[in-house]
N, C-alpha and C. Protein backbone atom coordinates (compact mmCIF):
# COMPACT_ATOMS: atom_id res chain seq x y z
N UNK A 1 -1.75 -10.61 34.32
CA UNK A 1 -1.19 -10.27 35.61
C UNK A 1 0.15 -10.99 35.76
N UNK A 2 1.22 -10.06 36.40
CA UNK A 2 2.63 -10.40 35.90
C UNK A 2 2.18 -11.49 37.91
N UNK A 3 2.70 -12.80 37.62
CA UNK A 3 2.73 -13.54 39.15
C UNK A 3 4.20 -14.11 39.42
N UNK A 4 5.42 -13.38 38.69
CA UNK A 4 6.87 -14.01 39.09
C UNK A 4 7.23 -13.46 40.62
N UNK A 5 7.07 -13.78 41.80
CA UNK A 5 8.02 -13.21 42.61
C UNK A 5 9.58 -13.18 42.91
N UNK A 6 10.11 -13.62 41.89
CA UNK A 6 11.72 -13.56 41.56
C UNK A 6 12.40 -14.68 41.02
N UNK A 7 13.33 -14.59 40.24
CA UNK A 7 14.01 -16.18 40.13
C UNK A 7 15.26 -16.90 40.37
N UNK A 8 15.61 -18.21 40.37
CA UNK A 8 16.77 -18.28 41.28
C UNK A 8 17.26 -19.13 40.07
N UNK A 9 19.07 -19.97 40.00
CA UNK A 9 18.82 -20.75 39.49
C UNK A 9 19.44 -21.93 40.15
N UNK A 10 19.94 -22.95 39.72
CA UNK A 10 20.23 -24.11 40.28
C UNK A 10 21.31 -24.37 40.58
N UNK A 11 21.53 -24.96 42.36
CA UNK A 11 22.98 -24.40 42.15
C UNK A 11 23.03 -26.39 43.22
N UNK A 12 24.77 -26.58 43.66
CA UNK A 12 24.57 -28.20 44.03
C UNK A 12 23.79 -28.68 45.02
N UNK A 13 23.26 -27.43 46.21
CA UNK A 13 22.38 -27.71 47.15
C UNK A 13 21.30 -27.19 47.34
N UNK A 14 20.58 -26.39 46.06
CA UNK A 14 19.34 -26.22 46.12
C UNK A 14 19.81 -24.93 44.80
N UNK A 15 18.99 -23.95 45.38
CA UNK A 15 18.91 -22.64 44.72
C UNK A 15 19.21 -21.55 45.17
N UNK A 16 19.20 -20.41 44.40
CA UNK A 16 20.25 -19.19 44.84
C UNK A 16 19.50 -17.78 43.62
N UNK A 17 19.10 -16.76 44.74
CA UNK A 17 18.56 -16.12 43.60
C UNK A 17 17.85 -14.69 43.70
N UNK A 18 17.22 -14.22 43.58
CA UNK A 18 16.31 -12.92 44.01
C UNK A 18 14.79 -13.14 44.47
N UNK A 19 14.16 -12.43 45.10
CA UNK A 19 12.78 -12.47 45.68
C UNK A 19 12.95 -10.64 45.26
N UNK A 20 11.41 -10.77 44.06
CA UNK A 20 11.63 -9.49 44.09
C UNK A 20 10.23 -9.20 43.67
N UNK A 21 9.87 -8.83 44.89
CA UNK A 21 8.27 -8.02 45.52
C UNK A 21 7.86 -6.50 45.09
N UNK A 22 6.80 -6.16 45.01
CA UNK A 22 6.56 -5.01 44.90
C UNK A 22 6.81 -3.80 46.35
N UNK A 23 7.01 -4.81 47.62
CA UNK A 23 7.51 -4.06 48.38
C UNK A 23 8.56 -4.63 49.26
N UNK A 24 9.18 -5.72 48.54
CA UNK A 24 10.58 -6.47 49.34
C UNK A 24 11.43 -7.05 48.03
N UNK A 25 12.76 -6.75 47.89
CA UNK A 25 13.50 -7.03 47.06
C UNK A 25 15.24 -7.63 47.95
N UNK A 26 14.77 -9.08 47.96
CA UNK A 26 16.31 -9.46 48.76
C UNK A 26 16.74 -10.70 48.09
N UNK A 27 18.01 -11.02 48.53
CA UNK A 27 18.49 -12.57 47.84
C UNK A 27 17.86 -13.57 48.48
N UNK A 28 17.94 -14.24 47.81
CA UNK A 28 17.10 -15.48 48.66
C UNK A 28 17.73 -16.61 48.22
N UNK A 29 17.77 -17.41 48.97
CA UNK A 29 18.11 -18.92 48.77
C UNK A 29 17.58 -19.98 49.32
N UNK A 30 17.66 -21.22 48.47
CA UNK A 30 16.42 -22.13 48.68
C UNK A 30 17.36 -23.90 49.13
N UNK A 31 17.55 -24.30 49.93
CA UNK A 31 18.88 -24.77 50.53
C UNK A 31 17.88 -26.40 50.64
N UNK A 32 18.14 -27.58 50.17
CA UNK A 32 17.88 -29.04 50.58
C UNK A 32 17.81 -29.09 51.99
N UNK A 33 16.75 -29.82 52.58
CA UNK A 33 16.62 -29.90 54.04
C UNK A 33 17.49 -31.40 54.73
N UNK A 34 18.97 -30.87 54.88
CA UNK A 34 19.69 -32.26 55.19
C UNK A 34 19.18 -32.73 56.45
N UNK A 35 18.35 -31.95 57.35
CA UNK A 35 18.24 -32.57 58.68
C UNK A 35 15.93 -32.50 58.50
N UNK A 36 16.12 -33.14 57.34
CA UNK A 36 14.49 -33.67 57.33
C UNK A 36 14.36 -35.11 58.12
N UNK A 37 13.41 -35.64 58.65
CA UNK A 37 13.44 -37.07 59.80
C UNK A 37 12.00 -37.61 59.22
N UNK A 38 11.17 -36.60 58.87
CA UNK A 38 9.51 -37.28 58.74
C UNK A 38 8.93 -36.32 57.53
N UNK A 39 7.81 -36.82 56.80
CA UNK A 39 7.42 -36.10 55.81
C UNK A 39 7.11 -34.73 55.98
N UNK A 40 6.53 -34.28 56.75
CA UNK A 40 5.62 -33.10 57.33
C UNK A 40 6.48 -32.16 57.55
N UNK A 41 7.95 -32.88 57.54
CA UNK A 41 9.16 -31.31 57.46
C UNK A 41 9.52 -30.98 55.91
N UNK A 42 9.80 -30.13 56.09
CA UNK A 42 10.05 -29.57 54.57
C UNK A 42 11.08 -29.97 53.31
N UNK A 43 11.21 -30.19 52.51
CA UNK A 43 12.58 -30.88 51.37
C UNK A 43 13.39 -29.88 51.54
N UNK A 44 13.02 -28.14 51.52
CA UNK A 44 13.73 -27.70 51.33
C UNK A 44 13.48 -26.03 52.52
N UNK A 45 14.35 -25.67 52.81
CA UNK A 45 14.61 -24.39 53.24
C UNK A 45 14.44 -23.03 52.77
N UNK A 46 14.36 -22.18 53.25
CA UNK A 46 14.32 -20.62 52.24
C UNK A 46 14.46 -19.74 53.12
N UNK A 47 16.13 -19.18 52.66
CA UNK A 47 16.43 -17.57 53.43
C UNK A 47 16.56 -17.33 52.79
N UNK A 48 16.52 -15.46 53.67
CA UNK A 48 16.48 -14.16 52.37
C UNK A 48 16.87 -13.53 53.30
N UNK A 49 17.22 -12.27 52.50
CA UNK A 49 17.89 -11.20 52.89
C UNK A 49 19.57 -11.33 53.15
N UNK A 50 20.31 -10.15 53.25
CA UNK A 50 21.46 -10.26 53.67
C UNK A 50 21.91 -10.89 54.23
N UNK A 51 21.25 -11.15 55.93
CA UNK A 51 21.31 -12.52 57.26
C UNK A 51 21.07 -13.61 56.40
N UNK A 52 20.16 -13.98 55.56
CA UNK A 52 19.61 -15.10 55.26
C UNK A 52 18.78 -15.61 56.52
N UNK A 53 17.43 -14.33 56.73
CA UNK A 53 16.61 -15.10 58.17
C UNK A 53 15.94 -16.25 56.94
N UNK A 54 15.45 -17.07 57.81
CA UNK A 54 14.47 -18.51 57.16
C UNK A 54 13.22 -17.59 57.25
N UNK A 55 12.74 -18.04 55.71
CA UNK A 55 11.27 -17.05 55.57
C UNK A 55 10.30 -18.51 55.15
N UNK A 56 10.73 -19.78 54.95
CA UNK A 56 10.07 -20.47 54.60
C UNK A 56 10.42 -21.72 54.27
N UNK A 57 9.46 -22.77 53.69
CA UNK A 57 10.23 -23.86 53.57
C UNK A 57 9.51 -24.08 51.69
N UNK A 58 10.18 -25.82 51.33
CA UNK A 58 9.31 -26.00 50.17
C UNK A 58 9.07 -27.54 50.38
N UNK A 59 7.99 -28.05 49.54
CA UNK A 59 8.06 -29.43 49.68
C UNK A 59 8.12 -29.79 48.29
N UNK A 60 8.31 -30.40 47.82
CA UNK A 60 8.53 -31.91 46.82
C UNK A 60 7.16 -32.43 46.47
N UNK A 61 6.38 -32.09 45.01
CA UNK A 61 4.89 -32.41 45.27
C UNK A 61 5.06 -32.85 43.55
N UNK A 62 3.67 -33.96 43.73
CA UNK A 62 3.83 -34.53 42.43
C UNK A 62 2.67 -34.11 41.42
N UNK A 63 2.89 -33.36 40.17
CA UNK A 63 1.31 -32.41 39.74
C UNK A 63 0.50 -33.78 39.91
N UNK A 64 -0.45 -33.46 39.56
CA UNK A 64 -1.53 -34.29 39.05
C UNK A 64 -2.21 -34.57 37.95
N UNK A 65 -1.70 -33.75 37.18
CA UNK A 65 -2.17 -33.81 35.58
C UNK A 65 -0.88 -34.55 34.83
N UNK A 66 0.55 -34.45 35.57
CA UNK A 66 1.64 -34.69 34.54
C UNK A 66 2.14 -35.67 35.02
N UNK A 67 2.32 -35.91 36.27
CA UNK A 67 2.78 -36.60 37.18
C UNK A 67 4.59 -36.36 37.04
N UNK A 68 4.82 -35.07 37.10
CA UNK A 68 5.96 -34.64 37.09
C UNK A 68 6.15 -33.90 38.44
N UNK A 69 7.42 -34.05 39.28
CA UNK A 69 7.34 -33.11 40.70
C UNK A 69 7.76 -31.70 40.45
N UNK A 70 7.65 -31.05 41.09
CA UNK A 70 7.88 -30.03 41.53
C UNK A 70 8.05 -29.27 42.70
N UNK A 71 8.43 -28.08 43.26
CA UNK A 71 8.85 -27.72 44.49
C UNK A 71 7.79 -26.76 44.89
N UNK A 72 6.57 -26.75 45.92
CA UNK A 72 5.87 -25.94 46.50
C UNK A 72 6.55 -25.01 47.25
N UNK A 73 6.37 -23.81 47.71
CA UNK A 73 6.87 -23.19 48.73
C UNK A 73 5.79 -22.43 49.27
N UNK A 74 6.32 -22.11 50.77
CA UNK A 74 5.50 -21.31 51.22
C UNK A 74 6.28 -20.33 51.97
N UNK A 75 6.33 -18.96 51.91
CA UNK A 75 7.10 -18.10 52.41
C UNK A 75 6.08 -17.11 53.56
N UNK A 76 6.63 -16.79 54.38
CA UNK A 76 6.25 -16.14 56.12
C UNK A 76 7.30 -15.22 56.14
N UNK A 77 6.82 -13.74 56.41
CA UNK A 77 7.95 -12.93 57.61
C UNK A 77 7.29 -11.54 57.36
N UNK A 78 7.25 -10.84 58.31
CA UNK A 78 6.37 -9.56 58.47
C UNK A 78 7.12 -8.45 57.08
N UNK A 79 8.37 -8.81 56.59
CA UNK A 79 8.62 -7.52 55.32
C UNK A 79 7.67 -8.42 54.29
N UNK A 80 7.29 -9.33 54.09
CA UNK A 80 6.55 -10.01 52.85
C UNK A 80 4.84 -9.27 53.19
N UNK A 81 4.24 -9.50 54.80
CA UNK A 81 2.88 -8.65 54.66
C UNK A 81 2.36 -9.85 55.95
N UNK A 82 0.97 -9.72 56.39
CA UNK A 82 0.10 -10.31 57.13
C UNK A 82 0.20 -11.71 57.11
N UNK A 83 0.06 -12.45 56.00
CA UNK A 83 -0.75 -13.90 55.24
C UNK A 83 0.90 -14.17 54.62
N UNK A 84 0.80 -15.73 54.79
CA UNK A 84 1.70 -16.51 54.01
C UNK A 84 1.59 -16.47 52.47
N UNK A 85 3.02 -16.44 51.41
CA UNK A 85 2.56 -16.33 50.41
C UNK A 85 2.75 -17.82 49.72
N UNK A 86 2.05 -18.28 48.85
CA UNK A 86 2.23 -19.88 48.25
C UNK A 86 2.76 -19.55 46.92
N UNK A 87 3.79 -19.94 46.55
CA UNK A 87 4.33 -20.33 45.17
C UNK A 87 5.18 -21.53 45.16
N UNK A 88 5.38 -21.71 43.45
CA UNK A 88 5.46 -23.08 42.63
C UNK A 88 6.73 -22.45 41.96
N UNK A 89 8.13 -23.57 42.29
CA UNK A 89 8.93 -23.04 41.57
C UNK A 89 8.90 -23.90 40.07
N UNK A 90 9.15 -23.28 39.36
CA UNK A 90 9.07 -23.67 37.92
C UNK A 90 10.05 -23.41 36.73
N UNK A 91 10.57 -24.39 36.00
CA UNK A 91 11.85 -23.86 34.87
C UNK A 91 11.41 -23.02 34.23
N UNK A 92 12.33 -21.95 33.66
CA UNK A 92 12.47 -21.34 32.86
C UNK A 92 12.80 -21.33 31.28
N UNK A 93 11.43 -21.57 30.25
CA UNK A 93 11.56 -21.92 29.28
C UNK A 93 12.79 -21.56 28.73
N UNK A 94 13.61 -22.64 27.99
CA UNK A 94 14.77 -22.30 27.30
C UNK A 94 16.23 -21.52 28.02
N UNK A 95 15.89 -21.69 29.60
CA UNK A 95 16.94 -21.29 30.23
C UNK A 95 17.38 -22.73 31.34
N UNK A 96 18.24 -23.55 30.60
CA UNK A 96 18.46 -24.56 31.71
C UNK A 96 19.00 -23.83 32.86
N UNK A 97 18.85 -24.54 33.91
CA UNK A 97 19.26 -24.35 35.26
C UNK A 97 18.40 -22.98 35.80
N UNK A 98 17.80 -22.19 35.19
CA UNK A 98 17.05 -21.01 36.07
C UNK A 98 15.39 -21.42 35.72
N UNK A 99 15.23 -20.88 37.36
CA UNK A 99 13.45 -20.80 37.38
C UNK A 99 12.89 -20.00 37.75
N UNK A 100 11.81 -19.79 37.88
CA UNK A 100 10.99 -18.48 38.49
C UNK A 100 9.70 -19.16 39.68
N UNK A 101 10.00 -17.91 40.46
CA UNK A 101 9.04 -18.58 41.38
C UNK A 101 7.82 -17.49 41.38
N UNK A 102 6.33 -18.83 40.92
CA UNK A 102 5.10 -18.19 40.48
C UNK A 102 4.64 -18.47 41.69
N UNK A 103 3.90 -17.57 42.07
CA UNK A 103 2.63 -16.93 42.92
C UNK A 103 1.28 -17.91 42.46
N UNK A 104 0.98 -18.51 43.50
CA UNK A 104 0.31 -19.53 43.73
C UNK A 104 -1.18 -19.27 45.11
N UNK A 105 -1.68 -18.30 44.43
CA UNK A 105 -2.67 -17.25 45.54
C UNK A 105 -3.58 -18.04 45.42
N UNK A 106 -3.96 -18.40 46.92
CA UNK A 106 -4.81 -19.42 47.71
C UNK A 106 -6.58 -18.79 47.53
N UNK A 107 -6.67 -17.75 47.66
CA UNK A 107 -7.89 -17.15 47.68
C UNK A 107 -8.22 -15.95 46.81
């Protein structure tokens, strides 16, 4: 089962890239949260579309098997569907600076 929902790559204030759904295909960008104050807000930001509405945020999480971080996200907005979707952004073997963001289905 293909689980990429699009990939972005690395750019000086976060990421920059495609979200590309089986029924939503927009740019998206994934922006450092300069006005974070307490943990429980997000590291990072996420608009899409043309406007760039905010569909979501990401946090900064440390695996547990590698103890290497990585960026959770969680994306919201009625063109994505009902339910929040959870993905893990992740490098792209043998492509520095680009990643793909995997689908991380809760249930």
């Amino acid at each position: 089962m293909a689980n990429a929902l699009g990939y972005v790559s690395e750019t000086r204030t976060g990421f920059e890239g495609a979200l590309a759904m089986m029924n939503l295909t927009a740019p998206i960008r994934i922006e450092k949260n300069a006005d974070k104050t307490v943990d429980t807000q997000p590291d990072y930001r996420i608009f899409a579309g043309e406007i760039q509405t905010e569909i979501g945020g990401g946090w900064i999480v440390k695996a547990k098997s590698s103890g290497k971080d990585y960026v959770s996200l969680t994306l919201a907005d009625p063109n994505i569907g009902p339910r929040k979707v959870y993905a893990n952004l992740a490098p792209v073997k043998g492509k520095k600076g680009r990643y793909v963001l995997l689908w991380n289905p809760r249930d």
